[in-house]
N, C-alpha and C. Protein backbone atom coordinates (compact mmCIF):
# COMPACT_ATOMS: atom_id res chain seq x y z
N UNK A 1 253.14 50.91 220.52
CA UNK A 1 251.76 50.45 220.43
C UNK A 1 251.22 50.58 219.00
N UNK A 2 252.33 51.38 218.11
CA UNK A 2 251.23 51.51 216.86
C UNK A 2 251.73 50.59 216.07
N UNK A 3 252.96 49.94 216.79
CA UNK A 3 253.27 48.48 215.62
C UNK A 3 252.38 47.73 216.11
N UNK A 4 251.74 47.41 217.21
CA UNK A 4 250.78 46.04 217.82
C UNK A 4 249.91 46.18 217.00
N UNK A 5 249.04 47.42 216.93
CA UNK A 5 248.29 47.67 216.33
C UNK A 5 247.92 47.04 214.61
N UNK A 6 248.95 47.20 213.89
CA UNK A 6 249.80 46.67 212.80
C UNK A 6 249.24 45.12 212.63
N UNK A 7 250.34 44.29 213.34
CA UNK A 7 250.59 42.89 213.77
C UNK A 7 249.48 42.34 214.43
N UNK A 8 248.76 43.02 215.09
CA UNK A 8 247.91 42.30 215.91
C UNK A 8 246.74 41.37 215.22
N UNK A 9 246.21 42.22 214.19
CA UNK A 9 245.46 40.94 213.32
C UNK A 9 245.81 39.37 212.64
N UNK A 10 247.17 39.57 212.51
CA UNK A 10 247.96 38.88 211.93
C UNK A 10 248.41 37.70 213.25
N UNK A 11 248.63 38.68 214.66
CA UNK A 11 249.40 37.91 215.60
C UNK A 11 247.98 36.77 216.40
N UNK A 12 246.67 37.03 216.36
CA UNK A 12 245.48 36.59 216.40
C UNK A 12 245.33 35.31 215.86
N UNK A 13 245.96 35.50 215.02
CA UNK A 13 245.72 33.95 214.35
C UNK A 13 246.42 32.86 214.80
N UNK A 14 247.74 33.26 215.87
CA UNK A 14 248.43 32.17 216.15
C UNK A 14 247.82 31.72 217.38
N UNK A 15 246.93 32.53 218.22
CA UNK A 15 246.49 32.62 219.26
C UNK A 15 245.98 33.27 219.86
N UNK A 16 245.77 33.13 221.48
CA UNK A 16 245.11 35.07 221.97
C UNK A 16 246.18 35.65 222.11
N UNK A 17 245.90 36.73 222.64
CA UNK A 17 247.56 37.46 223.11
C UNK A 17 246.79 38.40 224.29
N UNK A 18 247.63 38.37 225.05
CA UNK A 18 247.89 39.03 226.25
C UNK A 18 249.10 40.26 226.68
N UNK A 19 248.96 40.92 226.93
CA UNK A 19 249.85 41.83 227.21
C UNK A 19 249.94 42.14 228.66
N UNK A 20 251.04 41.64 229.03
CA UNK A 20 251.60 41.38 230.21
C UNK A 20 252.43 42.42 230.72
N UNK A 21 252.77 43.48 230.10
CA UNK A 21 253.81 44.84 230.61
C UNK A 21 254.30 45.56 229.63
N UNK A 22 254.43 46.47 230.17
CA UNK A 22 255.16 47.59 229.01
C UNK A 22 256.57 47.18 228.78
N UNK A 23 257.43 46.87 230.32
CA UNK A 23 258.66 47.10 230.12
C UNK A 23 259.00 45.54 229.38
N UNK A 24 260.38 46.11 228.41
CA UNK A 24 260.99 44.56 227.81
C UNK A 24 261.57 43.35 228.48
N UNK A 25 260.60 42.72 228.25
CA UNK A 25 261.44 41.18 228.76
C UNK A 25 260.10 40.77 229.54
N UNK A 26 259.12 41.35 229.53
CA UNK A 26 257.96 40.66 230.88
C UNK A 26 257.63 39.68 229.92
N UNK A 27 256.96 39.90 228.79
CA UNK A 27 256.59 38.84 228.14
C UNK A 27 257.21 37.32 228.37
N UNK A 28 258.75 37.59 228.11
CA UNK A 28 259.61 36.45 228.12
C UNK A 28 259.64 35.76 229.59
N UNK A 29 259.47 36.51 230.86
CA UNK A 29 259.52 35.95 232.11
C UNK A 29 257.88 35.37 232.22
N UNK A 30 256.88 36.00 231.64
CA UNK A 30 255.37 35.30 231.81
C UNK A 30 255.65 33.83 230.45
N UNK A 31 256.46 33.90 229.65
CA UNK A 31 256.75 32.55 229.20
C UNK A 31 257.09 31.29 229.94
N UNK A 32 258.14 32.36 230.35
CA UNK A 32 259.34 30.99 231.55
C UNK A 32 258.47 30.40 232.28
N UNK A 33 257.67 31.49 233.14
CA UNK A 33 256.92 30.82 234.44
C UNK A 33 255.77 30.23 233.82
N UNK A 34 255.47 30.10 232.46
CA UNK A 34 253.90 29.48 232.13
C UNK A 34 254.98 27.87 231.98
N UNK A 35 255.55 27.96 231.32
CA UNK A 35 256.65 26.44 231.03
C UNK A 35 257.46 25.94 232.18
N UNK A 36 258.14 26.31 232.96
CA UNK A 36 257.88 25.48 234.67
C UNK A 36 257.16 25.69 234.97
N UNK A 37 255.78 25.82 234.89
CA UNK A 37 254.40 25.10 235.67
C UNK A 37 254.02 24.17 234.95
N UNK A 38 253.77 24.54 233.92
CA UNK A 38 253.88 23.09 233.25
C UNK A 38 254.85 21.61 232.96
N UNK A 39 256.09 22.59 233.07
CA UNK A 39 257.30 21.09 233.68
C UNK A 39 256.83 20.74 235.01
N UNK A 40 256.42 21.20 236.15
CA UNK A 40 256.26 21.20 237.14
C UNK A 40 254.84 20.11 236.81
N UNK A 41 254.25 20.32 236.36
CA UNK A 41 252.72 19.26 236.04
C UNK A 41 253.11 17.81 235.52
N UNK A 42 253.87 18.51 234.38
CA UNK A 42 254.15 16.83 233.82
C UNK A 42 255.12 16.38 234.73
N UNK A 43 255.83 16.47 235.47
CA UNK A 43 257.01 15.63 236.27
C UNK A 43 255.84 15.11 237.02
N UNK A 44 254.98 15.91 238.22
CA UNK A 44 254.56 15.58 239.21
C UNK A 44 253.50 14.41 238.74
N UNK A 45 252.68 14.99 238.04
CA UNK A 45 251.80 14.02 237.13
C UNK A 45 252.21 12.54 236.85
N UNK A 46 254.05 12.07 236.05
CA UNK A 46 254.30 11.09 235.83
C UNK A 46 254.94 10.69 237.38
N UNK A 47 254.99 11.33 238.33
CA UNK A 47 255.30 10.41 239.36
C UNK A 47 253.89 10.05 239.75
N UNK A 48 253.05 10.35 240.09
CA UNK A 48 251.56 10.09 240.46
C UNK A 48 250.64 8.97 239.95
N UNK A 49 251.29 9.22 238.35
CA UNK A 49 250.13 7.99 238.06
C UNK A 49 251.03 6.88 237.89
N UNK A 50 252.62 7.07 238.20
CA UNK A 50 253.43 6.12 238.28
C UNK A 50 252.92 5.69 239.45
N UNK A 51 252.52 6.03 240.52
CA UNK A 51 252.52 5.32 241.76
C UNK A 51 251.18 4.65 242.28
N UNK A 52 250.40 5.30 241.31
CA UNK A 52 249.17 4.34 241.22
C UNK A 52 248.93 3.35 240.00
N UNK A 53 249.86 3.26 239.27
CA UNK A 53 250.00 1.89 238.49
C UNK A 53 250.57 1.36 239.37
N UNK A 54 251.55 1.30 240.05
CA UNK A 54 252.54 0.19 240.76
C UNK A 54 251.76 -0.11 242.22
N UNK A 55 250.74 0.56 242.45
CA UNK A 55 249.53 0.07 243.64
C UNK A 55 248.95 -0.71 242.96
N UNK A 56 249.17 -0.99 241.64
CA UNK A 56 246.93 -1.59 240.98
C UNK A 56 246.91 -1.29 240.25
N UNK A 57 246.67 0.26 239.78
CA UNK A 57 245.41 0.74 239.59
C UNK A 57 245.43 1.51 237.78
N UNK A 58 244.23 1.26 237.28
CA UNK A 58 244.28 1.14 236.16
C UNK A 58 244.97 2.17 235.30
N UNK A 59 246.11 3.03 234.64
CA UNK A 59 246.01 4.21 234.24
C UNK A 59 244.95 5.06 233.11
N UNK A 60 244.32 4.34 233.00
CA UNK A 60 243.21 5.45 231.79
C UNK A 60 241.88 5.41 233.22
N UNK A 61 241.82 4.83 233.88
CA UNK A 61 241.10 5.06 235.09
C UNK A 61 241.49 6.54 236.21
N UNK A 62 243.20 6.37 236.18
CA UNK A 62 243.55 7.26 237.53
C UNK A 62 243.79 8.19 236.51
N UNK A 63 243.94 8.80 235.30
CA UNK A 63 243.87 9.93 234.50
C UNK A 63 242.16 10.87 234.41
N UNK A 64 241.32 9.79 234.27
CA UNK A 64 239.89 9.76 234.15
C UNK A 64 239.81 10.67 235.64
N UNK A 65 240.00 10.04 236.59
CA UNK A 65 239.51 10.21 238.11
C UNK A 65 240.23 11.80 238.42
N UNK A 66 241.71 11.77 238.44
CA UNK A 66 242.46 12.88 238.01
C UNK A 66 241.87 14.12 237.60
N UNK A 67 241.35 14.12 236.39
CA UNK A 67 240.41 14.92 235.13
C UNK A 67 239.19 15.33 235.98
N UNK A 68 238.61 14.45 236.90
CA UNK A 68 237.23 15.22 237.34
C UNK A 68 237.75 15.87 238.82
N UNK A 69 238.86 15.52 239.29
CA UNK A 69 238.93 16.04 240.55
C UNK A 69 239.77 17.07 240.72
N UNK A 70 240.68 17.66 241.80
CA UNK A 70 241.33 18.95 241.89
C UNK A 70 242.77 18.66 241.40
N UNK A 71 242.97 17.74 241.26
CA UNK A 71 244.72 17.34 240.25
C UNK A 71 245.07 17.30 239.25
N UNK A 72 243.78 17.82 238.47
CA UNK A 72 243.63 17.80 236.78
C UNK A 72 244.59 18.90 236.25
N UNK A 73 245.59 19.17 235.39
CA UNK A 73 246.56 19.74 235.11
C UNK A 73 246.84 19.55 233.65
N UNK A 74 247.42 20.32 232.73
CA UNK A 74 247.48 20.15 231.58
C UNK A 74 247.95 19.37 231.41
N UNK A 75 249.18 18.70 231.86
CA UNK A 75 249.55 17.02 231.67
C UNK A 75 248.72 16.08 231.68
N UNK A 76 247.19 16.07 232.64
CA UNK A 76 246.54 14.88 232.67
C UNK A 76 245.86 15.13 232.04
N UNK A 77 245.01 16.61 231.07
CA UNK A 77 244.40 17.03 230.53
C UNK A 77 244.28 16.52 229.15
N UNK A 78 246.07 16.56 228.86
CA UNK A 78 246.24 16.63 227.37
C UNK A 78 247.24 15.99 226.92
N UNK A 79 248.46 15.86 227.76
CA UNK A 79 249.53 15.14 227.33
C UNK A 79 249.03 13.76 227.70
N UNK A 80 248.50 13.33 228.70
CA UNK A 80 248.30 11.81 229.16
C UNK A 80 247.75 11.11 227.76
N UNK A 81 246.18 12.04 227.99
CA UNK A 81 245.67 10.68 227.10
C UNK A 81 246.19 11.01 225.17
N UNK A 82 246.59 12.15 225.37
CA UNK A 82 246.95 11.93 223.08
C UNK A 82 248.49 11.62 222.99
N UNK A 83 249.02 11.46 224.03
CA UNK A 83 250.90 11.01 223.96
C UNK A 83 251.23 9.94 225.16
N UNK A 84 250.68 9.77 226.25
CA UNK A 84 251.70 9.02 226.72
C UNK A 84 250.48 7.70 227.50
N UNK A 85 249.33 7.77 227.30
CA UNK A 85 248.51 6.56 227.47
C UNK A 85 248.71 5.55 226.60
N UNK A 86 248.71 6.17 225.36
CA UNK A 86 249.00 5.74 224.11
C UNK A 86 250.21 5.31 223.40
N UNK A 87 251.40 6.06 224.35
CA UNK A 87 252.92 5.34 224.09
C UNK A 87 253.56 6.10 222.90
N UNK A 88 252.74 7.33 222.16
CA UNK A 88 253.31 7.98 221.22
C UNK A 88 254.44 8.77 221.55
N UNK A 89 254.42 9.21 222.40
CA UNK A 89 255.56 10.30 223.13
C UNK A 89 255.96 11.36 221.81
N UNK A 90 254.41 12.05 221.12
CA UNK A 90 255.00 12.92 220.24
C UNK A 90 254.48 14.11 220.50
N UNK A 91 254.44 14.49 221.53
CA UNK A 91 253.89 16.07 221.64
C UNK A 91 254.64 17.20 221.09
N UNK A 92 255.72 16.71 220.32
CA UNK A 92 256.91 18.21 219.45
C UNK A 92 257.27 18.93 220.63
N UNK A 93 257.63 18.95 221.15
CA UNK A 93 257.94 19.76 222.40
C UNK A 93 259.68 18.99 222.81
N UNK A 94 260.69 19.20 222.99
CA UNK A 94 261.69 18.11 223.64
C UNK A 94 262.27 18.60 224.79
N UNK A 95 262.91 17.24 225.44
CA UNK A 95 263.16 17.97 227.04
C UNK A 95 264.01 18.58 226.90
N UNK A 96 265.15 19.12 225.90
CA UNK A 96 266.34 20.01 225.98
C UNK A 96 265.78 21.63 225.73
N UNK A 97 264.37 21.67 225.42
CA UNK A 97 263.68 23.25 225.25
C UNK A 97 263.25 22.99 226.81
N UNK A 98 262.72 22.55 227.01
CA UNK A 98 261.86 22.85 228.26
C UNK A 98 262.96 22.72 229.62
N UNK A 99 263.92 21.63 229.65
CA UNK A 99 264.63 22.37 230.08
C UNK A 99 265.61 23.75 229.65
N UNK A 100 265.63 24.32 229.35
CA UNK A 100 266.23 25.82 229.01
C UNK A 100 265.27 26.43 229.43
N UNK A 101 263.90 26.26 229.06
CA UNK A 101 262.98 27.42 229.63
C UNK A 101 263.17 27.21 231.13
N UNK A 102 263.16 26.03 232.12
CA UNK A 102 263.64 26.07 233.40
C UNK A 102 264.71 27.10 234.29
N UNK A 103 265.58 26.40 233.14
CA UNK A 103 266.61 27.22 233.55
C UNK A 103 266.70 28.82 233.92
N UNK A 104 265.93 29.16 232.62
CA UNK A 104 266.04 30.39 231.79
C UNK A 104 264.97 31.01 233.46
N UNK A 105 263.87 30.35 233.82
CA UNK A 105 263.26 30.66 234.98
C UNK A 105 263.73 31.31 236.05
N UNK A 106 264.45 30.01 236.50
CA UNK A 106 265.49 29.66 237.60
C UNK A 106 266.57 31.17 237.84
N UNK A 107 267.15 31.46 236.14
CA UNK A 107 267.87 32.63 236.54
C UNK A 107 267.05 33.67 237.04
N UNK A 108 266.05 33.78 236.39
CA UNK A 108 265.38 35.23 236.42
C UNK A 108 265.19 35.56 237.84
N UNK A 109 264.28 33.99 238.57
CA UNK A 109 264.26 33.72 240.02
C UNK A 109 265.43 34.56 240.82
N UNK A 110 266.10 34.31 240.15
CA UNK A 110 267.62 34.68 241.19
C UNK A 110 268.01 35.69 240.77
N UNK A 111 267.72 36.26 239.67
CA UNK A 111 267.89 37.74 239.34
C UNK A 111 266.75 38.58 240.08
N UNK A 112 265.81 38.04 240.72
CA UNK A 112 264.94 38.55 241.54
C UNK A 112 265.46 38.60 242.82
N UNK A 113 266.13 37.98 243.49
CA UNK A 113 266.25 37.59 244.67
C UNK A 113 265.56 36.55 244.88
N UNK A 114 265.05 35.76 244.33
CA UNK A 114 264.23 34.76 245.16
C UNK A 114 264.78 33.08 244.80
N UNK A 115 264.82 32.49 245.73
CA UNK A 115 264.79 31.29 245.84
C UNK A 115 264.07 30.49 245.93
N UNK A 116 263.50 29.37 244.35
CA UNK A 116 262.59 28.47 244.35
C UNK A 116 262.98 26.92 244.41
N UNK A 117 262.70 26.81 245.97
CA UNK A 117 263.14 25.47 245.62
C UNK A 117 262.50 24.05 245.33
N UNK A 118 260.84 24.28 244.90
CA UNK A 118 260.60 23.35 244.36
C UNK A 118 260.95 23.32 242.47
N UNK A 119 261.02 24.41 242.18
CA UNK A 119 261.70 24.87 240.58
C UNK A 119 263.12 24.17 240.78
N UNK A 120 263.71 24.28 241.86
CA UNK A 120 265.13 23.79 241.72
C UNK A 120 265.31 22.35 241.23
N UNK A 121 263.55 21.67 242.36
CA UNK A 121 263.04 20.02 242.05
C UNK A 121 263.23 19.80 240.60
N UNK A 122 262.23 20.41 240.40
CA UNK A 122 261.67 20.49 238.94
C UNK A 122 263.12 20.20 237.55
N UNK A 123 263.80 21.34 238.12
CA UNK A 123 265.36 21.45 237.00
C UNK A 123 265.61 19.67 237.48
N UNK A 124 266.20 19.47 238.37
CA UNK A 124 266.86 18.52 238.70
C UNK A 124 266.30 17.01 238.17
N UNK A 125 264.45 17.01 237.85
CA UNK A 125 263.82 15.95 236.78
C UNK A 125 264.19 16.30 235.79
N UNK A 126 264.18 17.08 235.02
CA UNK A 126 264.29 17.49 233.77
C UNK A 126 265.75 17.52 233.46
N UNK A 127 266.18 17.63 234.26
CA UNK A 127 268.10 17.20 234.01
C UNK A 127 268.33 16.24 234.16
N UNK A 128 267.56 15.27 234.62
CA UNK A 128 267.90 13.53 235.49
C UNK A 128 267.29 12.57 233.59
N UNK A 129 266.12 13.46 232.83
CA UNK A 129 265.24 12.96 232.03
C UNK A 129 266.19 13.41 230.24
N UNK A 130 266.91 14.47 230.74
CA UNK A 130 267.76 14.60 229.48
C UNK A 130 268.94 14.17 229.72
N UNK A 131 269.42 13.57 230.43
CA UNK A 131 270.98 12.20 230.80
C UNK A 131 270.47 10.90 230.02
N UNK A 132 269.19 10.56 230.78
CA UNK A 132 268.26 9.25 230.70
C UNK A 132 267.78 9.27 228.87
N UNK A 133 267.29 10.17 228.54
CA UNK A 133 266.29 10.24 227.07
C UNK A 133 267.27 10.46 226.26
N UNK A 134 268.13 11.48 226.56
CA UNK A 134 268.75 12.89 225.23
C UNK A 134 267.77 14.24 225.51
N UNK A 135 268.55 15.08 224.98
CA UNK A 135 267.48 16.39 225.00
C UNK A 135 267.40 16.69 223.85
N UNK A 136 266.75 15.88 223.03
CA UNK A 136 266.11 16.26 221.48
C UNK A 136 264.85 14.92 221.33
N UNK A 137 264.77 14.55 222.64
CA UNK A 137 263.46 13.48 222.74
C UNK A 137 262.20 14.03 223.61
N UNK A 138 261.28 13.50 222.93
CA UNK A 138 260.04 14.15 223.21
C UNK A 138 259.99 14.56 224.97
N UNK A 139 259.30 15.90 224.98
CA UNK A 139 259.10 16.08 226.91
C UNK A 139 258.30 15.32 227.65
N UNK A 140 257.75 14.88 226.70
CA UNK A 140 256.81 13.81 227.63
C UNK A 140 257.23 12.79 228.11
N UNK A 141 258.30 12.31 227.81
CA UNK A 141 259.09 11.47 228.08
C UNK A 141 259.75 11.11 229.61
N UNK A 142 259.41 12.60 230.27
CA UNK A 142 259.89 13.18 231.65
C UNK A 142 259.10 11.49 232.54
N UNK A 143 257.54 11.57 231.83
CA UNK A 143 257.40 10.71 232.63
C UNK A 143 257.70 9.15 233.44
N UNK A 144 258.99 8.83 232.01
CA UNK A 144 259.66 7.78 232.02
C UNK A 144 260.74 7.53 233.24
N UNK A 145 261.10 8.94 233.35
CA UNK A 145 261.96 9.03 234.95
C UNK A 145 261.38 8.18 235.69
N UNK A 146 260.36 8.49 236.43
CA UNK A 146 259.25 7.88 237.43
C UNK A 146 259.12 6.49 237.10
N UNK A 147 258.11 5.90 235.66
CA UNK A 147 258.18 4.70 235.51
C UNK A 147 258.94 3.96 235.83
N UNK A 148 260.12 4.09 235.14
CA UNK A 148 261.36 3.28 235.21
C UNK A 148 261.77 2.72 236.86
N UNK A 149 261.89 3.93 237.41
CA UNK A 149 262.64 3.74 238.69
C UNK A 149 261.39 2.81 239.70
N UNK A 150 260.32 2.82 239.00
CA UNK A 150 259.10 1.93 240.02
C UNK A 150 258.88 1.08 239.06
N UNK A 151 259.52 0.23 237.66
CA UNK A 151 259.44 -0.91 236.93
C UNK A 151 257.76 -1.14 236.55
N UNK A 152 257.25 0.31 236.33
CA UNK A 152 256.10 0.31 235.77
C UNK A 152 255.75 0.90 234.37
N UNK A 153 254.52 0.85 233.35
CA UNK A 153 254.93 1.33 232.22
C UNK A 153 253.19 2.30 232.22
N UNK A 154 252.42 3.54 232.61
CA UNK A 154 251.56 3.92 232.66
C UNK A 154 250.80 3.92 231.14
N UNK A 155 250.36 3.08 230.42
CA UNK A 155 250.03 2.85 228.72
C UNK A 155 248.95 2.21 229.03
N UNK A 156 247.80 2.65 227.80
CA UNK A 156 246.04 2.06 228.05
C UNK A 156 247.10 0.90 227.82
N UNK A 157 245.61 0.00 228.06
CA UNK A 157 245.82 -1.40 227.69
C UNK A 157 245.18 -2.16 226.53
N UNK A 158 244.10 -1.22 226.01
CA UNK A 158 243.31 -1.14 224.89
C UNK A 158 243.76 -0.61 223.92
């Protein structure tokens, strides 16, 4: 504690910080599980507004609608409209990290005893999206899985 102490002004600046446990490695498992929920958002997210483009329906509309109601998620929050409404697909992030942090989940899961099998879902997009992309192409890209396979493209039109 008297190195935090130290670092901590310094570590402030990159962000907040939280302290999640004494013992080593919690930090790294409150990582894993913050990054499959968020793989878990953006997959589910690009199947969703994949499936309401291929009904109709407008996508900067069903992101909008999304945003005020209970499905709002950091994908529709933040990745939709500054990377993938827009067709940039540059959020610096690529699917070969995010999958590893999956993974990296997945073990811990099972070093717990426990079996997640919508995380298992989750690996299995993110493994289907680094065959399809590469895994040194943007993560946002996950949402292209979905598009593709429903011959839709979720991008303003403006």
């Amino acid at each position: 504690t008297e190195h935090l102490k130290v670092v901590r002004p310094y570590l402030t600046e990159f962000g907040r910080l939280f302290h999640v446990g004494a013992a080593p490695g919690m930090g790294q498992l409150m990582k894993v599980i913050n990054n499959l929920m968020s793989a878990a958002a953006l997959a589910i997210s690009g199947e969703g507004v994949t499936m309401a483009v291929k009904g109709g329906l407008d996508p900067d509309t069903v992101v909008e609608v999304l945003n005020a109601g209970s499905g709002r998620n950091s994908a529709t929050l933040d990745k939709y409209p500054r990377q993938i409404l827009p067709g940039t697909f540059d959020a610096g992030f690529s699917i070969g990290l995010m999958l590893k942090d999956v993974r990296l989940c997945l073990g811990q899961a099972h070093t717990l005893g426990l079996n997640l099998p919508v995380a298992d879902a989750v690996a299995s997009i993110w493994e289907r999206a680094g065959m399809d992309f590469g895994s040194d192409a943007d993560f946002t890209h996950i949402v292209e899985v979905a598009e593709l396979a429903a011959g839709v493209a979720a991008r303003s039109k403006g």
